[in-house]
C-alpha atoms as a PDB file:
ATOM      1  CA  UNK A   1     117.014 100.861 119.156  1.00  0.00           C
ATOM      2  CA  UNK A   2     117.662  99.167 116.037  1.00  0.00           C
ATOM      3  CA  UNK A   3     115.389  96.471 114.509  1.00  0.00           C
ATOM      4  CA  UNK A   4     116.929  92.999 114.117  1.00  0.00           C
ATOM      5  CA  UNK A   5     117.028  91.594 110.433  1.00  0.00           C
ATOM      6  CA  UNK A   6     113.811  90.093 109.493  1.00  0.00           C
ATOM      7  CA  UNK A   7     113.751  86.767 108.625  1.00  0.00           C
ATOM      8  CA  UNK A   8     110.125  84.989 106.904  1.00  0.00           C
ATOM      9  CA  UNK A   9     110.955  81.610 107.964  1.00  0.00           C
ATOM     10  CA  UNK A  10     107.512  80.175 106.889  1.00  0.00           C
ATOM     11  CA  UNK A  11     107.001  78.090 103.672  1.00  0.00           C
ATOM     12  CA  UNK A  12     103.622  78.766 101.471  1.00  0.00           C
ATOM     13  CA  UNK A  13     102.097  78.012  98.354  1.00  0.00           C
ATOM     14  CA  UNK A  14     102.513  81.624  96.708  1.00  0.00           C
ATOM     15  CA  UNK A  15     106.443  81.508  96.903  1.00  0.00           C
ATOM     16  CA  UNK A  16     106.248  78.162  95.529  1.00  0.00           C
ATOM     17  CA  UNK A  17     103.759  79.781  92.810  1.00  0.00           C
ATOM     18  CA  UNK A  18     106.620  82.256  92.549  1.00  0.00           C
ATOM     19  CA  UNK A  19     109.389  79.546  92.279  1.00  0.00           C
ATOM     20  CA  UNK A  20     107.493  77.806  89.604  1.00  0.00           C
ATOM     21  CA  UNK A  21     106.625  81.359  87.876  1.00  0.00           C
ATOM     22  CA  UNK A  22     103.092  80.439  87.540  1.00  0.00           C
ATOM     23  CA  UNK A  23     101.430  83.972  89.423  1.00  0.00           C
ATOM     24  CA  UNK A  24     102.842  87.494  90.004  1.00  0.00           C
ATOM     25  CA  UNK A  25     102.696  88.742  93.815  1.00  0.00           C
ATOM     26  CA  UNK A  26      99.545  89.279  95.745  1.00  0.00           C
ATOM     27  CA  UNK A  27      98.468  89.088  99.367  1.00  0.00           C
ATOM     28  CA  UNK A  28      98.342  85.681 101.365  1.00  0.00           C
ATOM     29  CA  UNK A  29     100.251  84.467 103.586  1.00  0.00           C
ATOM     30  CA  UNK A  30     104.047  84.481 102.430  1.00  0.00           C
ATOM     31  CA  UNK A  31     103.299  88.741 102.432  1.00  0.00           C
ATOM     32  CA  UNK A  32     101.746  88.135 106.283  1.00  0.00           C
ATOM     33  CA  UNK A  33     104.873  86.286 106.834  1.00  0.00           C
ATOM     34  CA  UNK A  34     106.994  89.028 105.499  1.00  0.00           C
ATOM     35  CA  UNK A  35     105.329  91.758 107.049  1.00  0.00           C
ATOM     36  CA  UNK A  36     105.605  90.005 110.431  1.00  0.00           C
ATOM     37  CA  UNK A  37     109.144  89.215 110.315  1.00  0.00           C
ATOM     38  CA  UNK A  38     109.314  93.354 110.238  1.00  0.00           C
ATOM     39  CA  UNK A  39     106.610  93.953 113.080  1.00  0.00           C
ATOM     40  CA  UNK A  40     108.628  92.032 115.264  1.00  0.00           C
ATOM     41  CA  UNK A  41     111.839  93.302 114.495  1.00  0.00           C
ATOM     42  CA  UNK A  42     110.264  96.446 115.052  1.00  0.00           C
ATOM     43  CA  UNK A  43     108.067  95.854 118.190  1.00  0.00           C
ATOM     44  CA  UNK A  44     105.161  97.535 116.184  1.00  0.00           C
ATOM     45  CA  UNK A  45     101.395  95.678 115.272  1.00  0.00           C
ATOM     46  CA  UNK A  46     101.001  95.191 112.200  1.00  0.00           C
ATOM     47  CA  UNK A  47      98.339  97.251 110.674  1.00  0.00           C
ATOM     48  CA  UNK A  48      97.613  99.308 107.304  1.00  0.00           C
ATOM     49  CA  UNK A  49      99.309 102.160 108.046  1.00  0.00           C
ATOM     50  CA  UNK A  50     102.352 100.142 109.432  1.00  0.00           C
ATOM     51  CA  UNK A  51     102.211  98.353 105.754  1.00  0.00           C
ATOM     52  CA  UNK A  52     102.219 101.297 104.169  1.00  0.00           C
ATOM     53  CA  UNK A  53     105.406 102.985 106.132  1.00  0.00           C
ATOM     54  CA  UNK A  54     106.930  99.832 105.439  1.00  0.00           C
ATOM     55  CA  UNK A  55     106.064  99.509 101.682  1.00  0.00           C
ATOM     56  CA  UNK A  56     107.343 102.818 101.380  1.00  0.00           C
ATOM     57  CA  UNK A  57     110.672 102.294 103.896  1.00  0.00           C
ATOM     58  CA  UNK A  58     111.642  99.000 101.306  1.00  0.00           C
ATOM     59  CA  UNK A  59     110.824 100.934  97.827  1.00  0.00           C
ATOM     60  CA  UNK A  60     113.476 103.845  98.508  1.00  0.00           C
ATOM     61  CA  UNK A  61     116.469 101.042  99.172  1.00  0.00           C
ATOM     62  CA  UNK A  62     116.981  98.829  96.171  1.00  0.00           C
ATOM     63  CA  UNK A  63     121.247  99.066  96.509  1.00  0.00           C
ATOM     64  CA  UNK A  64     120.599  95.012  96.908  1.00  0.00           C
ATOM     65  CA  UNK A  65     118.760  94.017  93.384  1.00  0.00           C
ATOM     66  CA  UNK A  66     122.130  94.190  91.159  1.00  0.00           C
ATOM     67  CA  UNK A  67     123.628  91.926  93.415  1.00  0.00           C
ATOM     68  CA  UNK A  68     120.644  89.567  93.376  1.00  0.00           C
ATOM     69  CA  UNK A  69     120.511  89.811  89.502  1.00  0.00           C
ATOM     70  CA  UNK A  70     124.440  89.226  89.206  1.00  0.00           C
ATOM     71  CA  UNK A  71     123.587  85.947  91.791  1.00  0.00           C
ATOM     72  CA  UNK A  72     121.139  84.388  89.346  1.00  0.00           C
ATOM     73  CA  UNK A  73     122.835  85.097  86.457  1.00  0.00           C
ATOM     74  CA  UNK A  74     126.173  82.797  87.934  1.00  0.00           C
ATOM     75  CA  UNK A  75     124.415  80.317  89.700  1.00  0.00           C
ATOM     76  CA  UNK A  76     121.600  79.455  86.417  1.00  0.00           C
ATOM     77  CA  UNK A  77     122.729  77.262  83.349  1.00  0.00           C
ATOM     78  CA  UNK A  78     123.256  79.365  80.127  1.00  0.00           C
ATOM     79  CA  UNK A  79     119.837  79.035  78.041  1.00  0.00           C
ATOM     80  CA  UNK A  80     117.950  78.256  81.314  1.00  0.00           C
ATOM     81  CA  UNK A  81     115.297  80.451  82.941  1.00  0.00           C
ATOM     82  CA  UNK A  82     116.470  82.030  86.024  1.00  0.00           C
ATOM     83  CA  UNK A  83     116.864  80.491  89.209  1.00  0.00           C
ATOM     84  CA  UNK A  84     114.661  82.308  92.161  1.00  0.00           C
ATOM     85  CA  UNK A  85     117.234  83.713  94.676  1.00  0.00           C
ATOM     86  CA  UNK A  86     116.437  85.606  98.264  1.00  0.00           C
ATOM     87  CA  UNK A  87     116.793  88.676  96.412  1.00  0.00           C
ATOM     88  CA  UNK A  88     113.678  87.561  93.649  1.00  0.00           C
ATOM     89  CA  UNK A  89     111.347  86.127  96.243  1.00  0.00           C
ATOM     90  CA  UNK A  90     112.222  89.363  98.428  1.00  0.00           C
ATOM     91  CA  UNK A  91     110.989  91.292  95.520  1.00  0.00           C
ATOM     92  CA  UNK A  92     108.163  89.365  94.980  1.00  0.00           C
ATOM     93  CA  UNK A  93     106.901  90.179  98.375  1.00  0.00           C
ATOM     94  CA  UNK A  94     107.728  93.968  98.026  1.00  0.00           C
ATOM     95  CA  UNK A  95     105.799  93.935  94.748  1.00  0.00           C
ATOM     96  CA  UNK A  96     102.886  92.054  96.575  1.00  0.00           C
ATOM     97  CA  UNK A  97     103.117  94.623  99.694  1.00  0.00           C
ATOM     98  CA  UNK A  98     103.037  97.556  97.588  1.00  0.00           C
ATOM     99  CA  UNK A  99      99.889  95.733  95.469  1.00  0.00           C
ATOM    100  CA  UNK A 100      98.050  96.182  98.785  1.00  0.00           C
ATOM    101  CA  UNK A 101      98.833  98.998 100.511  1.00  0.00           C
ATOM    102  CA  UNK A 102      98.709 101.323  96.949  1.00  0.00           C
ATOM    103  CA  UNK A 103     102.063 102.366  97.178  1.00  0.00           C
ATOM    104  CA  UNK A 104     103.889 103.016  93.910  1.00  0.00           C
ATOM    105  CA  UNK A 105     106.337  99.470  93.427  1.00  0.00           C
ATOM    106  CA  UNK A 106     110.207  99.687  94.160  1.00  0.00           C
ATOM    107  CA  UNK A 107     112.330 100.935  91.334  1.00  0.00           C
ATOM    108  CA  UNK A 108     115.876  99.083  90.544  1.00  0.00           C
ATOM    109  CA  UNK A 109     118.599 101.516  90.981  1.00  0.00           C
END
């Protein structure tokens, strides 16, 4: 059986501490979010060794990060920071999951 897409449909003050670049990623609430989007896709509890599969699952697939580079770059004003897209905050959480689990951070391809 495949797992359905994951979706983190819950708002929380780190992403918006992302948004407004004033913190890197740690664990909260947007990462619980995150990680339960993928439990439930995957019928699985979520646990530390589940966190740790996943970590390491996400980190081996960055095909995605070019495209979400290439998407900031056209949709932000020349001279202008960077607009956050899907593809940033995703990272974000990645970088946070792999923060607490202890698993080395996702490379860009």
């Amino acid at each position: 059986m495949s797992p359905r897409a994951p979706r983190v449909t819950r708002s929380s003050g780190s992403l918006v501490a992302y948004r407004a670049g004033t913190d890197g990623p740690w664990p909260g609430e947007a990462l619980d979010c995150f990680v339960d989007a993928y439990t439930s896709a995957y019928g699985a509890l979520d646990s530390p060794r589940f966190r740790r599969g996943l970590a390491r699952q996400l980190a081996v697939d960055p095909r995605i990060d070019r495209y979400w580079e290439l998407v900031a770059e056209l949709v932000t004003e020349p001279g202008r920071r960077a607009e956050p897209t899907p593809g940033t905050a995703h990272d974000w959480l990645l970088s946070a999951l792999a923060a607490q689990t202890g698993t080395p951070p996702p490379t860009s391809g």
